[in-house]
PDB file of N, CA and C in Angstrom:
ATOM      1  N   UNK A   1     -92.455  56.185  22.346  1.00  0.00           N
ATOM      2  CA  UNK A   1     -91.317  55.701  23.105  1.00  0.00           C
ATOM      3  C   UNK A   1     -90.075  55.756  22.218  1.00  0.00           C
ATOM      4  N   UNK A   2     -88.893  56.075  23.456  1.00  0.00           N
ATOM      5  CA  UNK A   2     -87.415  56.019  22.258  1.00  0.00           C
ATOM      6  C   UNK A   2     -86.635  54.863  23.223  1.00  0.00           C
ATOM      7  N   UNK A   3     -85.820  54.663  22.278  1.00  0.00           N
ATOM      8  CA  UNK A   3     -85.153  54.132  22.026  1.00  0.00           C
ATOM      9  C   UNK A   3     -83.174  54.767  22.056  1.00  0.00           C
ATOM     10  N   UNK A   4     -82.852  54.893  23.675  1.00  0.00           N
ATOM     11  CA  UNK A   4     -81.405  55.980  23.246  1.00  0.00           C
ATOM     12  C   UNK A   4     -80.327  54.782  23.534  1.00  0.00           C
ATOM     13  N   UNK A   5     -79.359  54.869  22.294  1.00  0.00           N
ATOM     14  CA  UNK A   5     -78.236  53.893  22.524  1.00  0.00           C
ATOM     15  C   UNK A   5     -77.387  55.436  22.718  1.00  0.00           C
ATOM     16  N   UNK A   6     -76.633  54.826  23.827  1.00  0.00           N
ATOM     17  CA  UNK A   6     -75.305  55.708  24.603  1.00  0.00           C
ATOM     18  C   UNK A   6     -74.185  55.530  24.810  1.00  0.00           C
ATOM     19  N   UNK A   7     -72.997  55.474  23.484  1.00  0.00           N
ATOM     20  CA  UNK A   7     -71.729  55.110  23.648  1.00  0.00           C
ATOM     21  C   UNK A   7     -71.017  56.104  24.759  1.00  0.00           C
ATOM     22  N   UNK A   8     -70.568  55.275  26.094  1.00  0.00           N
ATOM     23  CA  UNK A   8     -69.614  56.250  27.080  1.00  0.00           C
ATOM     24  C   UNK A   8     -68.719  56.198  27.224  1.00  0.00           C
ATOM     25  N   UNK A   9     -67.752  56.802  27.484  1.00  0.00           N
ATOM     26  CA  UNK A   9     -66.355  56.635  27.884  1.00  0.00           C
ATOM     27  C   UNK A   9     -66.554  55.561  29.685  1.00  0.00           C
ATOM     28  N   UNK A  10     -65.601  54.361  29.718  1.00  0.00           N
ATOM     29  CA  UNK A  10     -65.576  54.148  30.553  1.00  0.00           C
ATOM     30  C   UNK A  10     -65.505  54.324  32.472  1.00  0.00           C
ATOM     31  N   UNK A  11     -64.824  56.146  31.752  1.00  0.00           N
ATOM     32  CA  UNK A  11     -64.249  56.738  33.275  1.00  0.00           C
ATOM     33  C   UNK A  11     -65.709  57.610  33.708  1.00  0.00           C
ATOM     34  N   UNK A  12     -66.545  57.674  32.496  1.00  0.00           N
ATOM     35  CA  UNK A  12     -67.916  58.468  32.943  1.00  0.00           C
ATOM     36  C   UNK A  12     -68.944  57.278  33.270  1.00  0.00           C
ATOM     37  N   UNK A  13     -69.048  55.894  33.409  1.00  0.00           N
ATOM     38  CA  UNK A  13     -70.154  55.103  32.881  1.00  0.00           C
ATOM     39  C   UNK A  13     -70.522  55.150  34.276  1.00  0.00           C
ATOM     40  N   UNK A  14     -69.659  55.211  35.508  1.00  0.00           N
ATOM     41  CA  UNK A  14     -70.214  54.665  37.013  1.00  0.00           C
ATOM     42  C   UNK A  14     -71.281  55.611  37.093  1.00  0.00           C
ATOM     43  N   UNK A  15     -70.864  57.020  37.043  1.00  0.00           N
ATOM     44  CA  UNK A  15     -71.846  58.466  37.434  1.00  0.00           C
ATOM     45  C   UNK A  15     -72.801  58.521  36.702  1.00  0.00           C
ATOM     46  N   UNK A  16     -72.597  57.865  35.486  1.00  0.00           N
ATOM     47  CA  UNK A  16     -73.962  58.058  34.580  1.00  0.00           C
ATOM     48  C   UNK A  16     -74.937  57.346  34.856  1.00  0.00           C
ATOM     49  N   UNK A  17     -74.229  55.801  35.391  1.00  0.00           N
ATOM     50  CA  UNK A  17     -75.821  55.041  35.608  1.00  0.00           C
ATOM     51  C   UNK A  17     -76.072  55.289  37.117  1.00  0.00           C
ATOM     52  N   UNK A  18     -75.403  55.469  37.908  1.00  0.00           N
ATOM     53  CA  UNK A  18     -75.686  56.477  39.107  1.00  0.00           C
ATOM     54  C   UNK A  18     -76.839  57.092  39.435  1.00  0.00           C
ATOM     55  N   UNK A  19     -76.389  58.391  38.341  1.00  0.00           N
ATOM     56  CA  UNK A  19     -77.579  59.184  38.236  1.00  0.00           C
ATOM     57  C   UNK A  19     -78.872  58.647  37.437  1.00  0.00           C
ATOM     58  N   UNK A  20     -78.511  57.747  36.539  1.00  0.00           N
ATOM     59  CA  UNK A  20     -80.129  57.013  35.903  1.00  0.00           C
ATOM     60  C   UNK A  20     -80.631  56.580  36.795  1.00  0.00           C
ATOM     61  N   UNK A  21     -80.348  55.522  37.800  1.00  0.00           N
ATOM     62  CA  UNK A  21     -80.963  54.812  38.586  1.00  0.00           C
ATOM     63  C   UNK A  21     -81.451  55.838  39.887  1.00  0.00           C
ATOM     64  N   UNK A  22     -80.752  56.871  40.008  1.00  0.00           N
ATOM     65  CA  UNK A  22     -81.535  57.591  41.323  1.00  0.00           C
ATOM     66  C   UNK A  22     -82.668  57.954  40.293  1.00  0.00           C
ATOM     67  N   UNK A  23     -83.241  58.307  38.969  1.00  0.00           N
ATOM     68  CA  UNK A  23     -84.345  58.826  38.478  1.00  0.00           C
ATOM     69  C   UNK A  23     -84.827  57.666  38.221  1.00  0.00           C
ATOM     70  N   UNK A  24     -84.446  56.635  38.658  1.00  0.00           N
ATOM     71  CA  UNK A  24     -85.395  55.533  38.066  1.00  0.00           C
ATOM     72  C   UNK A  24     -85.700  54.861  36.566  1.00  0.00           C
ATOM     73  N   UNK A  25     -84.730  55.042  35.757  1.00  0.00           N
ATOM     74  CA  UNK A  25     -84.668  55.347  34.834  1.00  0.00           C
ATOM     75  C   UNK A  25     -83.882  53.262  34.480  1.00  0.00           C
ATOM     76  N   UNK A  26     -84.724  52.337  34.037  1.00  0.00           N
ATOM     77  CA  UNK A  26     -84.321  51.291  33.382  1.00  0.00           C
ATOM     78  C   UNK A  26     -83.600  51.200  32.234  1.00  0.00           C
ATOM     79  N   UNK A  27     -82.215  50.367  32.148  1.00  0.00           N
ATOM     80  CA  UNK A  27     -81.127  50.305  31.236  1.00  0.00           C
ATOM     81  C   UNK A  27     -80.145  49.127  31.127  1.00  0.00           C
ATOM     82  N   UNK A  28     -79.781  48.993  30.127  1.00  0.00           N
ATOM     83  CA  UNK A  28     -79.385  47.688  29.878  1.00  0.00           C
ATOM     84  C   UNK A  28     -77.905  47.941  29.447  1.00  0.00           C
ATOM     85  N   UNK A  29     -76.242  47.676  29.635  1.00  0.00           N
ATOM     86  CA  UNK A  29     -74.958  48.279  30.067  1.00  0.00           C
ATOM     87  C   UNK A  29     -74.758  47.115  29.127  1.00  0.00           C
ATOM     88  N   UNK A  30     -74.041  47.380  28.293  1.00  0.00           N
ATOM     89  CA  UNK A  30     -72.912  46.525  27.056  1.00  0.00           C
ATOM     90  C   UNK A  30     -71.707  47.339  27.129  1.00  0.00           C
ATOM     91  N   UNK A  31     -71.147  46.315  27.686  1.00  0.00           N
ATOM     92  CA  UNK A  31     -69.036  46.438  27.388  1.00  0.00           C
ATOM     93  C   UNK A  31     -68.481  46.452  25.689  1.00  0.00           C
ATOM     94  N   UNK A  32     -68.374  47.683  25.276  1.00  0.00           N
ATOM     95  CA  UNK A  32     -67.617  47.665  24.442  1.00  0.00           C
ATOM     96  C   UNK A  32     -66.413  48.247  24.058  1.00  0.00           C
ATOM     97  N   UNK A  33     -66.074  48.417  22.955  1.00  0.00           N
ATOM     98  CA  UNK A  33     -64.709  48.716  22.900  1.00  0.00           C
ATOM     99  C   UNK A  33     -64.601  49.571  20.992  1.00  0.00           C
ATOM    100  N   UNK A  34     -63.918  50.969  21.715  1.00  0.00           N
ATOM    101  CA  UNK A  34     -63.919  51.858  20.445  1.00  0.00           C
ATOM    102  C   UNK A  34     -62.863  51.498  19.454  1.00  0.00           C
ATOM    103  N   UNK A  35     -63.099  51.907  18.098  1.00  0.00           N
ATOM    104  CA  UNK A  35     -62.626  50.873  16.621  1.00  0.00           C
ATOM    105  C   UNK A  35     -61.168  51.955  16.652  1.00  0.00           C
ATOM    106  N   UNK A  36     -60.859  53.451  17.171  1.00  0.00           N
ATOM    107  CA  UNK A  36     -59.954  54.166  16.992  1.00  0.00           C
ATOM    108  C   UNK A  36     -58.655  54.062  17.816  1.00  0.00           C
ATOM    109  N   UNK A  37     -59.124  54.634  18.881  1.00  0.00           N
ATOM    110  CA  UNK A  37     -57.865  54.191  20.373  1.00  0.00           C
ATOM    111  C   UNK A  37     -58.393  52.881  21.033  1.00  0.00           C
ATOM    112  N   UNK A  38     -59.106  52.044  20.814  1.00  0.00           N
ATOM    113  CA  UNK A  38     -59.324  50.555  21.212  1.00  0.00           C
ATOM    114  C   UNK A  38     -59.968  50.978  22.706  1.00  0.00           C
ATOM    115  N   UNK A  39     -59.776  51.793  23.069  1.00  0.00           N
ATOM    116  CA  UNK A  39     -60.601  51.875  24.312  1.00  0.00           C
ATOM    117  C   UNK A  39     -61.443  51.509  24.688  1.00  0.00           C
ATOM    118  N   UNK A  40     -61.988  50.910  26.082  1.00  0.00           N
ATOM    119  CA  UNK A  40     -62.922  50.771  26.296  1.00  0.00           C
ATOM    120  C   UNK A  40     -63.862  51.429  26.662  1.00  0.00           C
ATOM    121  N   UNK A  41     -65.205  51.332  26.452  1.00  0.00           N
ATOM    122  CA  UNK A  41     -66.357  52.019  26.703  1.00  0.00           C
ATOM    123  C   UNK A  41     -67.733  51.493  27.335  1.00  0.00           C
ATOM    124  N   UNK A  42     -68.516  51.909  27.312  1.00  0.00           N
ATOM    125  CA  UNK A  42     -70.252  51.134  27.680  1.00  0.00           C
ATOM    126  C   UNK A  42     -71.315  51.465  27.069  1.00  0.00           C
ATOM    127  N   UNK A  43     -71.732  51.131  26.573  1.00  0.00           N
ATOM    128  CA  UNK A  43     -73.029  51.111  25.933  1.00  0.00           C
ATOM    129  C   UNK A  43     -74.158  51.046  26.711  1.00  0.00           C
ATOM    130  N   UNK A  44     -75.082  51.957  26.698  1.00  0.00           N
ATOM    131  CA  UNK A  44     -76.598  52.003  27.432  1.00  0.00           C
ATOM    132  C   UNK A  44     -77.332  51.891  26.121  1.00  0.00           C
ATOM    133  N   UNK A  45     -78.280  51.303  27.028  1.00  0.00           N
ATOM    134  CA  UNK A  45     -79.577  50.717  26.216  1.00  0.00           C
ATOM    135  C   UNK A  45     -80.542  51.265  26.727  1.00  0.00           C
ATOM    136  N   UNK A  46     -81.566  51.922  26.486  1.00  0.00           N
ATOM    137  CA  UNK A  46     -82.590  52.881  27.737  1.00  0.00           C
ATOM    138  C   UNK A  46     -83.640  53.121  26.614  1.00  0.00           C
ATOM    139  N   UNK A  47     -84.760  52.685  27.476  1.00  0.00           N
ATOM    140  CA  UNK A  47     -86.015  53.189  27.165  1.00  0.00           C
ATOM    141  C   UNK A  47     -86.439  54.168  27.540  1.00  0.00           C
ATOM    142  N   UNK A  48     -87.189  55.144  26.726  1.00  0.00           N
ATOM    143  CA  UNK A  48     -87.255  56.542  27.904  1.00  0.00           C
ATOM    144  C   UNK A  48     -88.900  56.705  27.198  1.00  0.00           C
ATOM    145  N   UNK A  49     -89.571  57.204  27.876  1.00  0.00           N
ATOM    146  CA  UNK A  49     -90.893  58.002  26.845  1.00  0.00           C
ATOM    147  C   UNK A  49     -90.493  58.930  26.403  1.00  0.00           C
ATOM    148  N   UNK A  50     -91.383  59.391  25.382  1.00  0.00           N
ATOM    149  CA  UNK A  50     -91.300  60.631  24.655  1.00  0.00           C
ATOM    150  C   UNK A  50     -90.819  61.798  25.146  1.00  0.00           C
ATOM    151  N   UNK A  51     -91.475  61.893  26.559  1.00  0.00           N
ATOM    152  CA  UNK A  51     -91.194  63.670  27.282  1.00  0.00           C
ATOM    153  C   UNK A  51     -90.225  63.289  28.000  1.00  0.00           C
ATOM    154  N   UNK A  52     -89.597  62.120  28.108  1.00  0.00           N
ATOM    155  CA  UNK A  52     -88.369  62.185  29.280  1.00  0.00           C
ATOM    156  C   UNK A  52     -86.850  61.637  28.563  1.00  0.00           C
ATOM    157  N   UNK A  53     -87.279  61.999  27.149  1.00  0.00           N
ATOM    158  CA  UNK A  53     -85.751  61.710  26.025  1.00  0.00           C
ATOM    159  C   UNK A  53     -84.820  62.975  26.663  1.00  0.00           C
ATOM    160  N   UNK A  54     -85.408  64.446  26.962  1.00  0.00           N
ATOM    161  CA  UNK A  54     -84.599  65.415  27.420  1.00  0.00           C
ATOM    162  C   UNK A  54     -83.799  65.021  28.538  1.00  0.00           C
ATOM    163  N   UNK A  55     -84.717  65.069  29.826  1.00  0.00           N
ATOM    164  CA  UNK A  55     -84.032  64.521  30.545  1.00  0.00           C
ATOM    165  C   UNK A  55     -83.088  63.347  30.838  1.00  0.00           C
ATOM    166  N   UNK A  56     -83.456  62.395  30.139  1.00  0.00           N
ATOM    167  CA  UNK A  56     -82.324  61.402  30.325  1.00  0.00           C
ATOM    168  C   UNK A  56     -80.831  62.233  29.260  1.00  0.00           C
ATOM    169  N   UNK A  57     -81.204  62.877  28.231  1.00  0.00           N
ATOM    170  CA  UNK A  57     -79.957  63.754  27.465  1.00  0.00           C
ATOM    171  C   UNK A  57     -79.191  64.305  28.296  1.00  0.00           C
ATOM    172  N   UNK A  58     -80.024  65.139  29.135  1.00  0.00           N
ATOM    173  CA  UNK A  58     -79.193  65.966  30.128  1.00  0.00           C
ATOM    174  C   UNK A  58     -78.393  64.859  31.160  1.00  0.00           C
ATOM    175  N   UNK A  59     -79.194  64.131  31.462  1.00  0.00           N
ATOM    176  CA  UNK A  59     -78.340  63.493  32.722  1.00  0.00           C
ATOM    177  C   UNK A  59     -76.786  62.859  31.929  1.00  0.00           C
ATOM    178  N   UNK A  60     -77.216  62.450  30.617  1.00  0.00           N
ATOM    179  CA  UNK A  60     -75.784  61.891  30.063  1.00  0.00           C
ATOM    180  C   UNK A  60     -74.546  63.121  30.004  1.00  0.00           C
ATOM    181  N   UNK A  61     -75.700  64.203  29.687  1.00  0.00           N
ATOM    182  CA  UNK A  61     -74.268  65.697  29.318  1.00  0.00           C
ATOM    183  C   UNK A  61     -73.990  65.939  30.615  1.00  0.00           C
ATOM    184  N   UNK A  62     -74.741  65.999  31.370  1.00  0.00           N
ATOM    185  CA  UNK A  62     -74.421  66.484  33.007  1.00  0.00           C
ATOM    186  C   UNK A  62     -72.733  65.238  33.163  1.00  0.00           C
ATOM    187  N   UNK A  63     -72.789  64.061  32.865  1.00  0.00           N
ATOM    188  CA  UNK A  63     -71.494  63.222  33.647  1.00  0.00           C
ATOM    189  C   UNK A  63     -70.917  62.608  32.637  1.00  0.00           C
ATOM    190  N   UNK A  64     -71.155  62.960  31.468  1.00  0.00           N
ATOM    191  CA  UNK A  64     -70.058  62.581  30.645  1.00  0.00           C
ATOM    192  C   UNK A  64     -69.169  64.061  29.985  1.00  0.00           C
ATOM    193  N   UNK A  65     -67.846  64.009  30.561  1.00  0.00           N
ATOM    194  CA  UNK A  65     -67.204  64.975  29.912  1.00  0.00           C
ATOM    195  C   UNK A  65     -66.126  64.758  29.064  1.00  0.00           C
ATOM    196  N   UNK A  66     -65.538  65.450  28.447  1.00  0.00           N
ATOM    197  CA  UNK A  66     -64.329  65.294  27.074  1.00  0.00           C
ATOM    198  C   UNK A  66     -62.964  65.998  28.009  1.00  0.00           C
ATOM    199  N   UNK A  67     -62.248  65.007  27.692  1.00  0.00           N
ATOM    200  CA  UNK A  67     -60.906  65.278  28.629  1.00  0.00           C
ATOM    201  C   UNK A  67     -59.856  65.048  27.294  1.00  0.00           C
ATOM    202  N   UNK A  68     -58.410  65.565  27.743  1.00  0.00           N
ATOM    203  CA  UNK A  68     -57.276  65.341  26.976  1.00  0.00           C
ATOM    204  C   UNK A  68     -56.448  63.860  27.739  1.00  0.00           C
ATOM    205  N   UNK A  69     -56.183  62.909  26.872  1.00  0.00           N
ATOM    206  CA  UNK A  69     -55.007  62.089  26.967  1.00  0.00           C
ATOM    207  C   UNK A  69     -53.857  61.813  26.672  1.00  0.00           C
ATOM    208  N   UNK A  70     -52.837  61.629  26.859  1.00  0.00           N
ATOM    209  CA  UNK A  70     -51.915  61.473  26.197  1.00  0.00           C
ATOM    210  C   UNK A  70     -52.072  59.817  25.720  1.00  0.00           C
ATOM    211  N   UNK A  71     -51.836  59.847  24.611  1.00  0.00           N
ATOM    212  CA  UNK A  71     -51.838  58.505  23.798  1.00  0.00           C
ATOM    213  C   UNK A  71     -50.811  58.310  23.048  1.00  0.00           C
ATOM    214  N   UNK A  72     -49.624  57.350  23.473  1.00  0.00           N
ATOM    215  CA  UNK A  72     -48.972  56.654  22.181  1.00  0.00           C
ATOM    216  C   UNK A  72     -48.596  56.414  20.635  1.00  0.00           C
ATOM    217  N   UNK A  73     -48.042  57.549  20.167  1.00  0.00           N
ATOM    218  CA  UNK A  73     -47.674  57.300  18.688  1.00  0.00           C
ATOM    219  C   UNK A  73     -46.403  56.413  18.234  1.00  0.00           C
ATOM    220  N   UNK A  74     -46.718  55.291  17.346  1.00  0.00           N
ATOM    221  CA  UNK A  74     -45.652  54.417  17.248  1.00  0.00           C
ATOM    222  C   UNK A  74     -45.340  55.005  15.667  1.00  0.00           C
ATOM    223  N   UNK A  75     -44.213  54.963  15.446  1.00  0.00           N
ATOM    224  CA  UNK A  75     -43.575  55.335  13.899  1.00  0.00           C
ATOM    225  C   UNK A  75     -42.645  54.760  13.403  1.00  0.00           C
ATOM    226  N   UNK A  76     -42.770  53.955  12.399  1.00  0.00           N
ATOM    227  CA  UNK A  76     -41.279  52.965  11.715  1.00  0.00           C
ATOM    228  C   UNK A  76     -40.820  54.116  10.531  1.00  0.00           C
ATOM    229  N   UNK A  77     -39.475  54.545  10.682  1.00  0.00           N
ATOM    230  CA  UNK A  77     -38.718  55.080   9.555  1.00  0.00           C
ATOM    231  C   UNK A  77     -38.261  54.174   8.867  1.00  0.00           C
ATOM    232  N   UNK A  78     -38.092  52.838   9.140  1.00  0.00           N
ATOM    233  CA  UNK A  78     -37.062  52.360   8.195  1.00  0.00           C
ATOM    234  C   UNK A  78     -35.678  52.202   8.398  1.00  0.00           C
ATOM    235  N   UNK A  79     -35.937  52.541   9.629  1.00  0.00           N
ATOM    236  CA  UNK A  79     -34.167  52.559  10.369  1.00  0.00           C
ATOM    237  C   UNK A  79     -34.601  52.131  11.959  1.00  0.00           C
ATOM    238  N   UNK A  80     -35.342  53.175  12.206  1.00  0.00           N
ATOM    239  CA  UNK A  80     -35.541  53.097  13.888  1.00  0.00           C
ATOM    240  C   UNK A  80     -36.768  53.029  13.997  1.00  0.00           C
ATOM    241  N   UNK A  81     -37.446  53.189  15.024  1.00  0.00           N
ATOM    242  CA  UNK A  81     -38.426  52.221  15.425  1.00  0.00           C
ATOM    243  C   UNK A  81     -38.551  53.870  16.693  1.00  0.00           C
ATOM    244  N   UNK A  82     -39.796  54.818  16.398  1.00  0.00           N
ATOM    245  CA  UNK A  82     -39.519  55.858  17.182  1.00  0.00           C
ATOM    246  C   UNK A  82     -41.009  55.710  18.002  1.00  0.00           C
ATOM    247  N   UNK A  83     -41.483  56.486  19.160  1.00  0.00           N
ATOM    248  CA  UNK A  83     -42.436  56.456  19.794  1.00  0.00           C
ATOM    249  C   UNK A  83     -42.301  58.014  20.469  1.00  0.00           C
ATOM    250  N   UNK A  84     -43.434  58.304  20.011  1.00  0.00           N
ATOM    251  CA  UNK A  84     -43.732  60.105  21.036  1.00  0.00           C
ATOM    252  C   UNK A  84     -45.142  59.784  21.834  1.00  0.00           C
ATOM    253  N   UNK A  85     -45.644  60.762  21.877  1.00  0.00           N
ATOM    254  CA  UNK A  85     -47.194  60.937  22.526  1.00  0.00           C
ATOM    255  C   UNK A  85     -47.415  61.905  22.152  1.00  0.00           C
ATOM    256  N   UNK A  86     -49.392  62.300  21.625  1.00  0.00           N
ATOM    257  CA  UNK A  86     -49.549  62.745  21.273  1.00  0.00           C
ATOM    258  C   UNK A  86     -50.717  62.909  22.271  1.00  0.00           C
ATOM    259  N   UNK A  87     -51.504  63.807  22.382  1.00  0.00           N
ATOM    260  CA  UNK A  87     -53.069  64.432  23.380  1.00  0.00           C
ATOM    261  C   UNK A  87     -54.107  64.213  22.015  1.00  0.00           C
ATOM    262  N   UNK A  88     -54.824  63.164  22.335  1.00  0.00           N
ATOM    263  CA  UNK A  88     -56.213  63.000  22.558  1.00  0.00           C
ATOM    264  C   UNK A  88     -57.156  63.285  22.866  1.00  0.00           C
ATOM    265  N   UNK A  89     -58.205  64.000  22.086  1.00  0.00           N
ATOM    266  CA  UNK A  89     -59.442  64.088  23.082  1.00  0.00           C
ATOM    267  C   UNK A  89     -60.505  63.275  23.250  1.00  0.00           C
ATOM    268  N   UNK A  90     -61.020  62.391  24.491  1.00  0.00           N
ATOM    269  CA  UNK A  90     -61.468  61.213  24.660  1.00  0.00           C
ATOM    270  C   UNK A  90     -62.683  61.853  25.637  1.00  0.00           C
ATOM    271  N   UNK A  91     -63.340  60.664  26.037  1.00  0.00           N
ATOM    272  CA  UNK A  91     -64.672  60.921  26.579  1.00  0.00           C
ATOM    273  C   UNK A  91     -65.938  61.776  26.251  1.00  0.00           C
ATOM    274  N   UNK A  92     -67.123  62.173  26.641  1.00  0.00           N
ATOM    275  CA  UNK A  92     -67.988  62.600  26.089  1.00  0.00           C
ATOM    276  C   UNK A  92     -68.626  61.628  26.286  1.00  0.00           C
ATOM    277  N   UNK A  93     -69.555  61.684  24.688  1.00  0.00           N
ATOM    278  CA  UNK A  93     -70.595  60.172  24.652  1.00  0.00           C
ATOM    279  C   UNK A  93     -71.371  60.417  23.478  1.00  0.00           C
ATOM    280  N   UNK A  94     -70.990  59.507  22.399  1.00  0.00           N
ATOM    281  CA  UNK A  94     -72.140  59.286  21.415  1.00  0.00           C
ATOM    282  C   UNK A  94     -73.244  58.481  21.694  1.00  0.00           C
ATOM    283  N   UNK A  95     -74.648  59.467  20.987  1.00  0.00           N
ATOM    284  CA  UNK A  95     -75.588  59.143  21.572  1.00  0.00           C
ATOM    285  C   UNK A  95     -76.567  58.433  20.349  1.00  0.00           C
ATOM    286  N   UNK A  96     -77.453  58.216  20.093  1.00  0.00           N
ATOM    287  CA  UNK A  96     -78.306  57.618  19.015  1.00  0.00           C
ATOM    288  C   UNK A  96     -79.346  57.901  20.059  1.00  0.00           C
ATOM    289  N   UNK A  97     -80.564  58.172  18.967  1.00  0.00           N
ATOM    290  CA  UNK A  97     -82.083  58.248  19.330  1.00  0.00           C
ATOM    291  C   UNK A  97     -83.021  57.954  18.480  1.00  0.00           C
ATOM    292  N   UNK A  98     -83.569  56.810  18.699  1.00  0.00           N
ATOM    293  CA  UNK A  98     -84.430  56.234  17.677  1.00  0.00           C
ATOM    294  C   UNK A  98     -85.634  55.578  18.101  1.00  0.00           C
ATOM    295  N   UNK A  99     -87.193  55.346  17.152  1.00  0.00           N
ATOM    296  CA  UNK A  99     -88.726  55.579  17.172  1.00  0.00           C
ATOM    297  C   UNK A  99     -88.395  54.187  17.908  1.00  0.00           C
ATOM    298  N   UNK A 100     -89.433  53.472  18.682  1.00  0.00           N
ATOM    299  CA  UNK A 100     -89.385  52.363  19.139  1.00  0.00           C
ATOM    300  C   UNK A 100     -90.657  52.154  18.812  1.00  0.00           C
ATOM    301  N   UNK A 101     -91.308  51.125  17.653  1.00  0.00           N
ATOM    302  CA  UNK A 101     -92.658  50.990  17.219  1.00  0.00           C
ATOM    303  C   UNK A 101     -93.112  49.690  17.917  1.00  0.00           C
ATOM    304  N   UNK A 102     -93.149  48.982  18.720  1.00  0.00           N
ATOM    305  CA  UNK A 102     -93.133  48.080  19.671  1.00  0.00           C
ATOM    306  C   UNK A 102     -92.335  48.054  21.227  1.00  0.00           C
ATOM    307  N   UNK A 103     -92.956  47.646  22.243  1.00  0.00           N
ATOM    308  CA  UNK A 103     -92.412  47.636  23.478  1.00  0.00           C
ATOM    309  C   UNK A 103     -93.183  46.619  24.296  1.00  0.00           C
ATOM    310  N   UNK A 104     -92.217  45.551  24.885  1.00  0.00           N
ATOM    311  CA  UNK A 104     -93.463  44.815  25.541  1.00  0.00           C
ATOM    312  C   UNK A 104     -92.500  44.759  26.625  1.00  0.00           C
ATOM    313  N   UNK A 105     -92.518  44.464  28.265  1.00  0.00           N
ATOM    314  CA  UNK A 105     -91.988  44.117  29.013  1.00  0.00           C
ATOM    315  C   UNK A 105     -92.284  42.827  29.767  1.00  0.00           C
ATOM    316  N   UNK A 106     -91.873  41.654  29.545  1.00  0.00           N
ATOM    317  CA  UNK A 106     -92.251  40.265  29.904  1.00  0.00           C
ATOM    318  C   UNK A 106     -91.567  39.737  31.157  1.00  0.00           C
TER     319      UNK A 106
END
Protein backbone atom coordinates (compact mmCIF):
# COMPACT_ATOMS: atom_id res chain seq x y z
CA UNK A 1 0.00 0.00 0.00
CA UNK A 2 1.00 3.81 -0.75
CA UNK A 3 0.68 6.38 0.66
CA UNK A 4 0.20 9.68 -2.13
CA UNK A 5 0.30 13.20 -0.55
CA UNK A 6 -1.02 15.68 -3.44
CA UNK A 7 -0.21 19.33 -3.24
CA UNK A 8 -3.05 21.08 -5.77
CA UNK A 9 -3.61 24.19 -6.99
CA UNK A 10 -6.91 25.31 -5.66
CA UNK A 11 -8.63 26.05 -9.18
CA UNK A 12 -7.86 22.14 -10.01
CA UNK A 13 -8.93 20.56 -6.45
CA UNK A 14 -12.98 20.43 -7.34
CA UNK A 15 -12.22 18.12 -10.71
CA UNK A 16 -9.69 16.21 -9.03
CA UNK A 17 -11.67 14.90 -6.21
CA UNK A 18 -14.53 14.65 -8.68
CA UNK A 19 -12.89 12.32 -10.57
CA UNK A 20 -11.43 10.30 -7.34
CA UNK A 21 -14.70 9.79 -5.99
CA UNK A 22 -16.42 8.62 -9.34
CA UNK A 23 -13.40 5.73 -9.07
CA UNK A 24 -14.09 5.32 -5.68
CA UNK A 25 -11.06 6.18 -4.61
CA UNK A 26 -10.97 7.32 -0.45
CA UNK A 27 -9.17 10.71 0.56
CA UNK A 28 -8.67 12.95 3.11
CA UNK A 29 -8.55 17.18 1.68
CA UNK A 30 -6.20 19.62 3.89
CA UNK A 31 -6.45 23.43 3.15
CA UNK A 32 -3.23 24.71 2.68
CA UNK A 33 -1.36 27.43 1.65
CA UNK A 34 1.98 27.72 -0.64
CA UNK A 35 5.33 29.30 1.25
CA UNK A 36 6.09 31.31 -2.42
CA UNK A 37 2.94 33.24 -3.90
CA UNK A 38 0.96 32.44 -0.51
CA UNK A 39 -1.59 30.84 -2.49
CA UNK A 40 -3.88 28.69 -1.66
CA UNK A 41 -3.96 25.07 -2.32
CA UNK A 42 -5.26 21.37 -1.09
CA UNK A 43 -3.68 18.71 0.00
CA UNK A 44 -4.91 14.98 -0.65
CA UNK A 45 -4.24 12.34 1.48
CA UNK A 46 -5.07 8.93 -0.45
CA UNK A 47 -4.51 5.52 0.07
CA UNK A 48 -4.18 3.67 -3.05
CA UNK A 49 -2.80 -0.14 -3.40
CA UNK A 50 0.10 -0.94 -5.08
CA UNK A 51 -1.42 -1.48 -8.76
CA UNK A 52 -3.72 1.49 -8.53
CA UNK A 53 -0.72 4.27 -7.54
CA UNK A 54 -0.83 4.67 -11.64
CA UNK A 55 -4.07 5.28 -11.91
CA UNK A 56 -4.81 7.54 -9.25
CA UNK A 57 -1.29 9.53 -10.97
CA UNK A 58 -3.09 9.79 -14.01
CA UNK A 59 -6.31 10.99 -12.69
CA UNK A 60 -4.24 13.88 -10.83
CA UNK A 61 -2.29 14.70 -14.41
CA UNK A 62 -5.53 14.28 -16.29
CA UNK A 63 -7.11 17.73 -14.00
CA UNK A 64 -4.43 19.36 -12.71
CA UNK A 65 -2.90 21.76 -15.23
CA UNK A 66 -0.04 24.62 -15.16
CA UNK A 67 -1.43 27.93 -16.27
CA UNK A 68 0.25 31.55 -16.48
CA UNK A 69 -0.72 34.37 -13.87
CA UNK A 70 -0.11 37.55 -13.62
CA UNK A 71 1.22 38.25 -10.11
CA UNK A 72 2.24 41.46 -8.41
CA UNK A 73 5.78 42.74 -8.14
CA UNK A 74 6.28 45.31 -5.37
CA UNK A 75 9.80 47.30 -5.55
CA UNK A 76 11.17 50.07 -3.08
CA UNK A 77 13.96 52.27 -4.83
CA UNK A 78 14.42 54.45 -2.18
CA UNK A 79 12.50 57.18 -3.58
CA UNK A 80 9.30 55.60 -4.95
CA UNK A 81 7.49 52.87 -4.09
CA UNK A 82 6.96 51.07 -7.82
CA UNK A 83 4.60 48.01 -8.67
CA UNK A 84 4.55 46.02 -12.22
CA UNK A 85 3.32 42.42 -12.83
CA UNK A 86 5.02 39.82 -13.68
CA UNK A 87 3.47 35.97 -15.27
CA UNK A 88 3.71 33.18 -13.09
CA UNK A 89 3.48 29.79 -13.68
CA UNK A 90 1.02 28.27 -11.13
CA UNK A 91 -0.97 25.10 -10.87
CA UNK A 92 -0.05 21.55 -11.67
CA UNK A 93 0.47 19.49 -8.47
CA UNK A 94 3.22 18.25 -6.34
CA UNK A 95 2.94 14.88 -5.62
CA UNK A 96 4.81 12.58 -2.89
CA UNK A 97 4.62 8.74 -2.88
CA UNK A 98 5.49 6.86 -0.05
CA UNK A 99 5.65 2.78 1.52
CA UNK A 100 2.75 2.65 4.01
CA UNK A 101 4.05 -0.25 6.50
CA UNK A 102 0.79 -0.27 8.51
CA UNK A 103 -2.95 0.38 7.59
CA UNK A 104 -5.82 -0.21 9.75
CA UNK A 105 -9.30 1.25 9.03
CA UNK A 106 -11.37 1.66 12.38
Amino acid sequence: MKLITAVINKRDADNVCDALNEKGYRFTKITTQGGFLRAKNLTLLIGADDDNVEETLGIIRTHCKERKEPVPIFTDNYQTYVSSVAEVIVGGATVFVTDVTYFERM
